[in-house]
Protein backbone atom coordinates (compact mmCIF):
# COMPACT_ATOMS: atom_id res chain seq x y z
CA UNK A 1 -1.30 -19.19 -20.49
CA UNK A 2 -5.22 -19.89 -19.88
CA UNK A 3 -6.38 -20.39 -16.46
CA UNK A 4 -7.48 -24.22 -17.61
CA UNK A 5 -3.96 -24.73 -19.48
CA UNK A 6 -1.85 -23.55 -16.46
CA UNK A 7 -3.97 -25.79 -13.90
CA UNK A 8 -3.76 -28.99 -16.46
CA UNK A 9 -0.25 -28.44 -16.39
CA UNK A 10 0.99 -27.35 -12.96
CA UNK A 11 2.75 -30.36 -10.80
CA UNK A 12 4.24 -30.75 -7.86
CA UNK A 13 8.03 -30.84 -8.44
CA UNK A 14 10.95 -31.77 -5.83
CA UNK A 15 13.91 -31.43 -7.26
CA UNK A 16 14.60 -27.60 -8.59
CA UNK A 17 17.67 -26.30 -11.05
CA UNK A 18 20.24 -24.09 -8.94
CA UNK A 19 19.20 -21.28 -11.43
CA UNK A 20 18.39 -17.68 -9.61
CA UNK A 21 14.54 -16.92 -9.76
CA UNK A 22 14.39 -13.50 -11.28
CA UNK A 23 13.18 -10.73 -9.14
CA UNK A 24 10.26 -9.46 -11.33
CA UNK A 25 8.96 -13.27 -11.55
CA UNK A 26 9.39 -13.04 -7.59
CA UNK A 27 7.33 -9.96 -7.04
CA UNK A 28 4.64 -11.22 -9.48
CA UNK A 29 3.77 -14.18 -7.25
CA UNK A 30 3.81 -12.04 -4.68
CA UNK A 31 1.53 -9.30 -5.93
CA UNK A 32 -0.86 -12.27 -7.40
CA UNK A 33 -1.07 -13.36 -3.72
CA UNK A 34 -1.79 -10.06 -2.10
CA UNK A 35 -4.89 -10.02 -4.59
CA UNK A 36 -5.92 -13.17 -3.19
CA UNK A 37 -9.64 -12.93 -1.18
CA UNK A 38 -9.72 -12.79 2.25
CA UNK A 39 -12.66 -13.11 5.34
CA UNK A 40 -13.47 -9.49 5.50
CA UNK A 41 -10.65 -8.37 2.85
CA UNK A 42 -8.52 -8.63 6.56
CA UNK A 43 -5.90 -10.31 4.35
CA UNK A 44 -5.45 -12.52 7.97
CA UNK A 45 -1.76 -13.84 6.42
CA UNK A 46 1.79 -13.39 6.27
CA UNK A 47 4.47 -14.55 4.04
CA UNK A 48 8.13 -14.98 4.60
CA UNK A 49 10.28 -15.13 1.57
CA UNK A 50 13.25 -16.77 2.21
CA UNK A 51 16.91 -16.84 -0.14
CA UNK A 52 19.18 -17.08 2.46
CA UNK A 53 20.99 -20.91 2.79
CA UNK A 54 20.50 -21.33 6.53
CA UNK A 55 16.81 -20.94 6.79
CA UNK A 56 16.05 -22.61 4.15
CA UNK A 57 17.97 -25.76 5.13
CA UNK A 58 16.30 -25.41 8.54
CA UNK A 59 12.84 -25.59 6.93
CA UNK A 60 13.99 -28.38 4.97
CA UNK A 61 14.80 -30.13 8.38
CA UNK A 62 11.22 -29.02 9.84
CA UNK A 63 9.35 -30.73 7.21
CA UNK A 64 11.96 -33.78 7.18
CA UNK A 65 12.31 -33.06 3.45
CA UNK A 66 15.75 -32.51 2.37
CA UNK A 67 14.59 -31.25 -1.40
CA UNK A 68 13.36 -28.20 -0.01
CA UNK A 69 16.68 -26.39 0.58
CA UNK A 70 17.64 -27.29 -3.13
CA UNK A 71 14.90 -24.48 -4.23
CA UNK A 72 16.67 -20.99 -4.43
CA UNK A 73 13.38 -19.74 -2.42
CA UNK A 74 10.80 -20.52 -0.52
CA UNK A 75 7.62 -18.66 0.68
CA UNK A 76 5.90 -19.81 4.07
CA UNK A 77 2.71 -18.42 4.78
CA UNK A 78 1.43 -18.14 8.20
CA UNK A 79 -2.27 -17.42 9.98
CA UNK A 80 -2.36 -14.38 11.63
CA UNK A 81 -4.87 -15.42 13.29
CA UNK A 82 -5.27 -12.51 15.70
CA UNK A 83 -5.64 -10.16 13.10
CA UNK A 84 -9.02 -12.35 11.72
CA UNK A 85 -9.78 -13.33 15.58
CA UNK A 86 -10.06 -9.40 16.34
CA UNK A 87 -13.65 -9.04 13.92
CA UNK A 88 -14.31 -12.40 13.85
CA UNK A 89 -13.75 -13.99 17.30
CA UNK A 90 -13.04 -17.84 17.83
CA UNK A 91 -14.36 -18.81 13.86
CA UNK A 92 -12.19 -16.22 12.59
CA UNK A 93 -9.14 -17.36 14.77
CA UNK A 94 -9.66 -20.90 13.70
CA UNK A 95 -10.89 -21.59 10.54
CA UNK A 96 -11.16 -17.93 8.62
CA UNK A 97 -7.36 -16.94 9.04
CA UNK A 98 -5.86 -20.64 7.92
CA UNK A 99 -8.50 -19.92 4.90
CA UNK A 100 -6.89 -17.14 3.80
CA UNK A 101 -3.21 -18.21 4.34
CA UNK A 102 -4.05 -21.40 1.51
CA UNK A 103 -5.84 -19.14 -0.65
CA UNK A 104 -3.00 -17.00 -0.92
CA UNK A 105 -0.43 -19.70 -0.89
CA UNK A 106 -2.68 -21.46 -3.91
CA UNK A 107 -2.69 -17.97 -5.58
CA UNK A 108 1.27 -17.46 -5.01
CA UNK A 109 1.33 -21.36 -6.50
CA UNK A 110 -0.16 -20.78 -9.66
CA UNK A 111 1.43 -17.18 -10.52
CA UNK A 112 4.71 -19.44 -10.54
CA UNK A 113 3.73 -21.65 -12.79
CA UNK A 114 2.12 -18.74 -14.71
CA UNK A 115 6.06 -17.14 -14.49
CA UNK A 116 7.70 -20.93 -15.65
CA UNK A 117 8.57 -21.15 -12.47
CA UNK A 118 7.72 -25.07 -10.38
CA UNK A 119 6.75 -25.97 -6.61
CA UNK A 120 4.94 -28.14 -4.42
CA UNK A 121 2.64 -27.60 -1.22
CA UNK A 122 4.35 -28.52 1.75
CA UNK A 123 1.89 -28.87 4.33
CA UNK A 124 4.08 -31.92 6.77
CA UNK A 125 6.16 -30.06 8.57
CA UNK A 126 6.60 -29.57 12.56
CA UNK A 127 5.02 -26.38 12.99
CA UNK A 128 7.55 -25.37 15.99
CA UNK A 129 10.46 -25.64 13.93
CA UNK A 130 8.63 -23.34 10.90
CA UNK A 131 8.34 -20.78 13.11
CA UNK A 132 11.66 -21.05 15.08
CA UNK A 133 13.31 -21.57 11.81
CA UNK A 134 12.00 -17.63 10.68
CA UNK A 135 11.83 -16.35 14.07
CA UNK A 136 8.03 -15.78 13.23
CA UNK A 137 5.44 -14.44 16.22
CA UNK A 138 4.46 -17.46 18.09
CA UNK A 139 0.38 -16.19 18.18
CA UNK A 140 1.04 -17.01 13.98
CA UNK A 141 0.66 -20.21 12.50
CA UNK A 142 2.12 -22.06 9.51
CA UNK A 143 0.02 -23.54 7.15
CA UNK A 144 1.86 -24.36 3.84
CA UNK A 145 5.61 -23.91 2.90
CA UNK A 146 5.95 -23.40 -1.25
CA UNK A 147 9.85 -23.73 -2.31
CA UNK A 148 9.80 -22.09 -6.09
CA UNK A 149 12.19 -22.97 -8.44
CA UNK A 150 12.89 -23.72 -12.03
CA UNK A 151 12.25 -27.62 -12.46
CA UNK A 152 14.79 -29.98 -12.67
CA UNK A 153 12.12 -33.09 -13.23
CA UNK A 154 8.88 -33.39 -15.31
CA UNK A 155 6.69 -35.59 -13.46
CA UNK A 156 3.65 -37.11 -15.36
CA UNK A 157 0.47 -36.16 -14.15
CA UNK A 158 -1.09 -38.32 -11.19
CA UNK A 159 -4.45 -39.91 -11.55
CA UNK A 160 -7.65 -37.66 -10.32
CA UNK A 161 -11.25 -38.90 -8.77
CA UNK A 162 -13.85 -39.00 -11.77
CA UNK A 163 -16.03 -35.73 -11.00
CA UNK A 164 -19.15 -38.06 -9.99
CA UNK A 165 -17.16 -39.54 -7.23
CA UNK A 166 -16.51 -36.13 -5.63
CA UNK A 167 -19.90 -33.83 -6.96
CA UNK A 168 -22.84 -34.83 -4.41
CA UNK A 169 -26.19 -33.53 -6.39
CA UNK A 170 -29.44 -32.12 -4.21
């Protein structure tokens, strides 16, 4: 699929089939994520993939959103933020890291749609609970929480700004 095609198309689905996600499809995202760019190529992010049943009903309880454990897996990326703090100091610690854990998470988003594959950004979630839920380093932070499935809706697509809304010319 075009780049244009797959964006038009992507949405944000909650409710997911109870069908496997094949491995290959799996490792695709993942490898299209690892190409993602990164503040000083540091690559200042780490993902958890998660199959098992019990963390991923614990996420679902962190975010408050039962959906989530219906996906047969989710990836959470974190901000290792001391890995972009250690060149970067306090800008890298605050702002660079978090960029490069969304880049990567939009990256991983659209290489499952790219593999027929369906999720949503889950950014509401009690970050405590995230990391408790994975036993994650407490120095890392979560930023978005992706559960990948085959759909089991089609959602119409939601109304966007018009471009001259959002595009401020100088």
């Amino acid at each position: 699929m075009e780049l244009p095609e797959l964006i038009r198309t992507r949405r944000s689905i909650r409710a997911f089939e109870s069908r496997h996600v094949e491995a290959a499809k799996l490792q695709c995202i993942l490898d299209m994520a690892n190409l993602a760019p990164s503040a000083g190529n540091l690559q200042a992010y780490e993902i958890y993939q998660v199959e098992a049943s019990h963390p991923r009903a614990a996420l679902a309880r962190a975010a408050d959103q039962s959906f989530i454990a219906q996906a047969p897996v989710i990836l959470v990326f974190f901000a290792n933020t001391g890995r972009s703090a250690r060149k970067y100091g306090a800008r890298g610690r605050e702002l660079y890291a978090i960029q490069d854990a969304t880049i990567a998470a939009t990256y991983a988003m659209l290489a499952a749609v790219d593999q027929g594959l369906s999720t949503v950004w889950i950014g509401a979630f009690d970050p405590s609970k995230v990391t408790a839920a994975l036993g994650a380093p407490p120095d890392w932070t979560p930023v978005a929480v992706l559960p990948i499935g085959y759909a089991a809706e089609s959602p119409a697509a939601t109304p966007r700004r018009p471009i001259n809304e959002m595009v401020h010319k100088t």
